[in-house]
N, C-alpha and C. Protein backbone atom coordinates (compact mmCIF):
# COMPACT_ATOMS: atom_id res chain seq x y z
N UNK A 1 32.98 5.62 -6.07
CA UNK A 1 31.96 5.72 -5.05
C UNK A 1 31.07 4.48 -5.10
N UNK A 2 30.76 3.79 -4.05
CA UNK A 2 29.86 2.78 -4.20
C UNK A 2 28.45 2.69 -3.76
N UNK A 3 27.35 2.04 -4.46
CA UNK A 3 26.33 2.06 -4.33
C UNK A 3 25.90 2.00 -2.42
N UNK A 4 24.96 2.74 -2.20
CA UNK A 4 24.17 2.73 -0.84
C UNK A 4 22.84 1.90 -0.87
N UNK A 5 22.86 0.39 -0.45
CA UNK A 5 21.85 -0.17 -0.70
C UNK A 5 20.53 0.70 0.27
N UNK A 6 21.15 1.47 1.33
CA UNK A 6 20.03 1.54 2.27
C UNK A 6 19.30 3.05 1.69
N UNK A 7 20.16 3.54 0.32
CA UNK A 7 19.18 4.97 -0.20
C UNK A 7 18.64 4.10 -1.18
N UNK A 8 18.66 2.75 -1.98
CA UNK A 8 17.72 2.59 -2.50
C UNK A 8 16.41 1.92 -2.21
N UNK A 9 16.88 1.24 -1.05
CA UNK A 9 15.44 1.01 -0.02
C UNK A 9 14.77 1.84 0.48
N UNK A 10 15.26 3.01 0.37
CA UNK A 10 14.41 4.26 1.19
C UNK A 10 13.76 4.93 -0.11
N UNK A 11 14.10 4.78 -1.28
CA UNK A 11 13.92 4.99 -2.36
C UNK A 11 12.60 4.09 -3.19
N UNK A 12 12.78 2.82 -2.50
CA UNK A 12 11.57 2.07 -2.51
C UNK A 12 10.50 2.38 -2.05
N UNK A 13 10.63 2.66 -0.73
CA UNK A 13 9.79 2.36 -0.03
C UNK A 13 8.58 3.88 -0.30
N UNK A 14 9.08 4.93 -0.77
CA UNK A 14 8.64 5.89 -0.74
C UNK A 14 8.14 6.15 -2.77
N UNK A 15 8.34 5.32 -3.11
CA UNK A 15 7.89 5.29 -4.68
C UNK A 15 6.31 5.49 -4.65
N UNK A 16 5.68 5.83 -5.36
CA UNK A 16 4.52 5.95 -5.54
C UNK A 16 3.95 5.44 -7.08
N UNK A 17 2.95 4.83 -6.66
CA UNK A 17 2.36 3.55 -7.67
C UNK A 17 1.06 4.33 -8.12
N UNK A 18 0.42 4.02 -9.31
CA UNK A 18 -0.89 3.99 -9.89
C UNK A 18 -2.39 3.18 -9.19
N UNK A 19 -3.12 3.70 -9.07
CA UNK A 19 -3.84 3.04 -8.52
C UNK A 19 -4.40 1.34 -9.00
N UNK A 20 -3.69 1.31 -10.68
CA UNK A 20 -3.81 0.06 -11.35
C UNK A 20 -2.73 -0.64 -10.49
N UNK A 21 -2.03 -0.08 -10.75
CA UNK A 21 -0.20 -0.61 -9.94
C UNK A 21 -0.55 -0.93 -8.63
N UNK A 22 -1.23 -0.40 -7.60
CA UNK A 22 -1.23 -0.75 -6.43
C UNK A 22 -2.69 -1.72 -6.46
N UNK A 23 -3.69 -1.70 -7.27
CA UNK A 23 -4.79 -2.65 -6.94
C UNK A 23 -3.87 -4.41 -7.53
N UNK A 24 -3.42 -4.04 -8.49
CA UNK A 24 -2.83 -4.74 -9.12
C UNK A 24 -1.83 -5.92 -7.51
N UNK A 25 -0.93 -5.16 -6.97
CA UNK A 25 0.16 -5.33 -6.15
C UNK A 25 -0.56 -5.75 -5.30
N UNK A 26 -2.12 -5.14 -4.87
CA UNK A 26 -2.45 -6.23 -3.38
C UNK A 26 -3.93 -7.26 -3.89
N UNK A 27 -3.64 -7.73 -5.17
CA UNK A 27 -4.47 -8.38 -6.16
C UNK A 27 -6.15 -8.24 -5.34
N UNK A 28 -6.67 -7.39 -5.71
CA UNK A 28 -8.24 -6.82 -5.35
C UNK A 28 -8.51 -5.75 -6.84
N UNK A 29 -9.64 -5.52 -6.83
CA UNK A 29 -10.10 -4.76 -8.27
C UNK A 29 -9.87 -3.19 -8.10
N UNK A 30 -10.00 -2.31 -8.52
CA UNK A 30 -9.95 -0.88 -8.61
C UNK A 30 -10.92 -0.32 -7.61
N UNK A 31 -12.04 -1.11 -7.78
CA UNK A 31 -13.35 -0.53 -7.11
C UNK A 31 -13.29 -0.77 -5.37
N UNK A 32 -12.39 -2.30 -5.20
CA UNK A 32 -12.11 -2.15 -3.74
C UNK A 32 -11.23 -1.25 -3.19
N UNK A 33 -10.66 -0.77 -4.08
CA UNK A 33 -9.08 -0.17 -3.94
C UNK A 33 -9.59 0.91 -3.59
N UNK A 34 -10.73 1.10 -4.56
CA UNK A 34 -10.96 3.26 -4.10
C UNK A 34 -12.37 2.92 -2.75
N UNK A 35 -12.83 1.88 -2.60
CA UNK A 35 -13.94 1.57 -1.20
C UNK A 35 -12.67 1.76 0.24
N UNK A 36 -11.54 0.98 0.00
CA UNK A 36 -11.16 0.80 1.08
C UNK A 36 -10.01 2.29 1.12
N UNK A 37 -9.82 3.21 0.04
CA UNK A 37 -9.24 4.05 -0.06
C UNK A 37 -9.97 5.56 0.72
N UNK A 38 -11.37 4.99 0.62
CA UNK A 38 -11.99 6.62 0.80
C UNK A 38 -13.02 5.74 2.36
N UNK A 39 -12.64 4.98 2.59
CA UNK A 39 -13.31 4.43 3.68
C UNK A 39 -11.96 4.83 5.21
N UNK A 40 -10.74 5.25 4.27
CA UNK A 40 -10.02 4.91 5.18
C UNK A 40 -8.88 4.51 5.87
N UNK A 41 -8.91 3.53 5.02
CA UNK A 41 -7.82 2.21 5.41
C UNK A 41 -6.81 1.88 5.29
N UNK A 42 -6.98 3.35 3.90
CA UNK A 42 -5.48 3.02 2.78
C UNK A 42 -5.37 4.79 2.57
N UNK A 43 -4.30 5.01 2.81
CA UNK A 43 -4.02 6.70 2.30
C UNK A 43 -3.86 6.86 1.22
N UNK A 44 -4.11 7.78 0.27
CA UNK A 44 -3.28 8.06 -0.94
C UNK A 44 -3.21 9.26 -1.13
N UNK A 45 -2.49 9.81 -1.84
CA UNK A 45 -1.63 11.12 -2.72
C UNK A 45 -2.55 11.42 -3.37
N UNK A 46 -3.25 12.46 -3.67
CA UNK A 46 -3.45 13.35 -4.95
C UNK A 46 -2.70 14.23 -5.14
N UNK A 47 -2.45 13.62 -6.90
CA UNK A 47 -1.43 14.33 -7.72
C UNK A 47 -2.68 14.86 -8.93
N UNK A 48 -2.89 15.92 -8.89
CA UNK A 48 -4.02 16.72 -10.23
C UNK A 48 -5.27 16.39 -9.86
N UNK A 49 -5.52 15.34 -10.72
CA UNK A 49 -7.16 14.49 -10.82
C UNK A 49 -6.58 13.21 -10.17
N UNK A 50 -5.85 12.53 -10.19
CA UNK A 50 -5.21 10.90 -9.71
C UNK A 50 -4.53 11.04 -8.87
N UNK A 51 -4.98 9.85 -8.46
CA UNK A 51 -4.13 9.24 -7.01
C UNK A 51 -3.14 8.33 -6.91
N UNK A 52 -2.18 8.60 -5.99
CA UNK A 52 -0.93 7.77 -5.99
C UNK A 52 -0.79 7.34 -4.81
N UNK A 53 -0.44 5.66 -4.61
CA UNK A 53 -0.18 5.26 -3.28
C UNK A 53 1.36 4.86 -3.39
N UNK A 54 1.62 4.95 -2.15
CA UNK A 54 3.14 4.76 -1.36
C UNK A 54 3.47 3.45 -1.31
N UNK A 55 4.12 3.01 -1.90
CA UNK A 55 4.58 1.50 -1.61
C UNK A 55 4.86 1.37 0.11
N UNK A 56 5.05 2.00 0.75
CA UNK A 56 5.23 1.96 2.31
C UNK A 56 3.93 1.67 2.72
N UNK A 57 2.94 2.38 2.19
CA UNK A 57 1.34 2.32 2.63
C UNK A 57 0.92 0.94 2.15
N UNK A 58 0.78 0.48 1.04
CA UNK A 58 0.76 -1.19 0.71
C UNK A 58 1.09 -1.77 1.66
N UNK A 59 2.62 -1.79 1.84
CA UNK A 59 2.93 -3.02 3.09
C UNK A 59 2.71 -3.08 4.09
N UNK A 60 2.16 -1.77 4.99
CA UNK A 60 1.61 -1.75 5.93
C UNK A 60 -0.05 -1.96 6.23
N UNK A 61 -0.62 -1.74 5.12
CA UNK A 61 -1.51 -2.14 4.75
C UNK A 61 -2.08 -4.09 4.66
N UNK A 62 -0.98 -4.46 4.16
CA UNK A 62 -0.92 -5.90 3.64
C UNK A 62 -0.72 -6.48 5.71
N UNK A 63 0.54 -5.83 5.97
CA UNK A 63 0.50 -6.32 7.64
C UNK A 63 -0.65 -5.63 8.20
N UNK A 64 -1.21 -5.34 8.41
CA UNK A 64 -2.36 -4.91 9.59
C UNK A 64 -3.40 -5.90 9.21
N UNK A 65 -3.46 -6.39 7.79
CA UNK A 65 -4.51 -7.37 7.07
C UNK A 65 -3.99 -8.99 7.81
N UNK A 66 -2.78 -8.65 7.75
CA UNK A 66 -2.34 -10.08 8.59
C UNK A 66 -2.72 -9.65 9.75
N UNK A 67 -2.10 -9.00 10.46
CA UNK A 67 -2.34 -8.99 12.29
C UNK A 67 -3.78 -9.14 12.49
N UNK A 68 -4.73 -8.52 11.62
CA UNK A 68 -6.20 -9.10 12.04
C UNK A 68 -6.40 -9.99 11.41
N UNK A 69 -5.99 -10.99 11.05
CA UNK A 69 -6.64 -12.44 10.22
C UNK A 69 -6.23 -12.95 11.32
N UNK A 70 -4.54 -12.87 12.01
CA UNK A 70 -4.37 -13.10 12.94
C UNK A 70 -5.08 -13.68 14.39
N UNK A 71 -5.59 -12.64 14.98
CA UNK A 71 -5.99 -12.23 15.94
C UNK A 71 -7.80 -12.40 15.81
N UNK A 72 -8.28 -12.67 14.43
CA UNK A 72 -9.22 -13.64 14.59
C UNK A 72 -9.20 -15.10 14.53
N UNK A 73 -8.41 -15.69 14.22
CA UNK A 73 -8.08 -17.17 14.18
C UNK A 73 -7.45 -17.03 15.49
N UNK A 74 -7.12 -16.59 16.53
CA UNK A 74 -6.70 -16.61 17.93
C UNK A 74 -7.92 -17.15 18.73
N UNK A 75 -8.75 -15.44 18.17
CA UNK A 75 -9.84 -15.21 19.23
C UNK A 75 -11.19 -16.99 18.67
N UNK A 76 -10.83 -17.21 17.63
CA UNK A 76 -12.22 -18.84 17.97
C UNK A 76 -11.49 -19.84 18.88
């Protein structure tokens, strides 16, 4: 049987990270991580007492951060 690259990308994409792991991954501190987390911006999982974000949520996260850096360097 041979490997399915496209179940381990789906397998990626749906992993869930530490909130060290994900402040870490979009290099900002903990404290922005849980401002822009409970502001909003960024979803996360509660699992018990801790929170887990979606590696899917990062990258979409990381693009919407582009499309508006974007779209202000348009608009001067």
């Amino acid at each position: 049987m041979e490997f399915d690259r496209t179940q381990e990308n789906d397998w990626k994409s749906r992993r869930l990270v530490t909130s060290v792991e994900a402040a870490e991954y979009l290099d900002i501190s903990e404290r922005h991580l849980w401002t822009i987390t409970h502001r909003g911006d960024l979803p996360a999982i509660k699992l018990g007492r801790s929170k887990r974000y979606s590696q899917a949520d990062l990258d979409a996260y990381i693009d919407r951060r582009r499309q508006d850096g974007r779209s202000g360097s348009e608009a001067a």
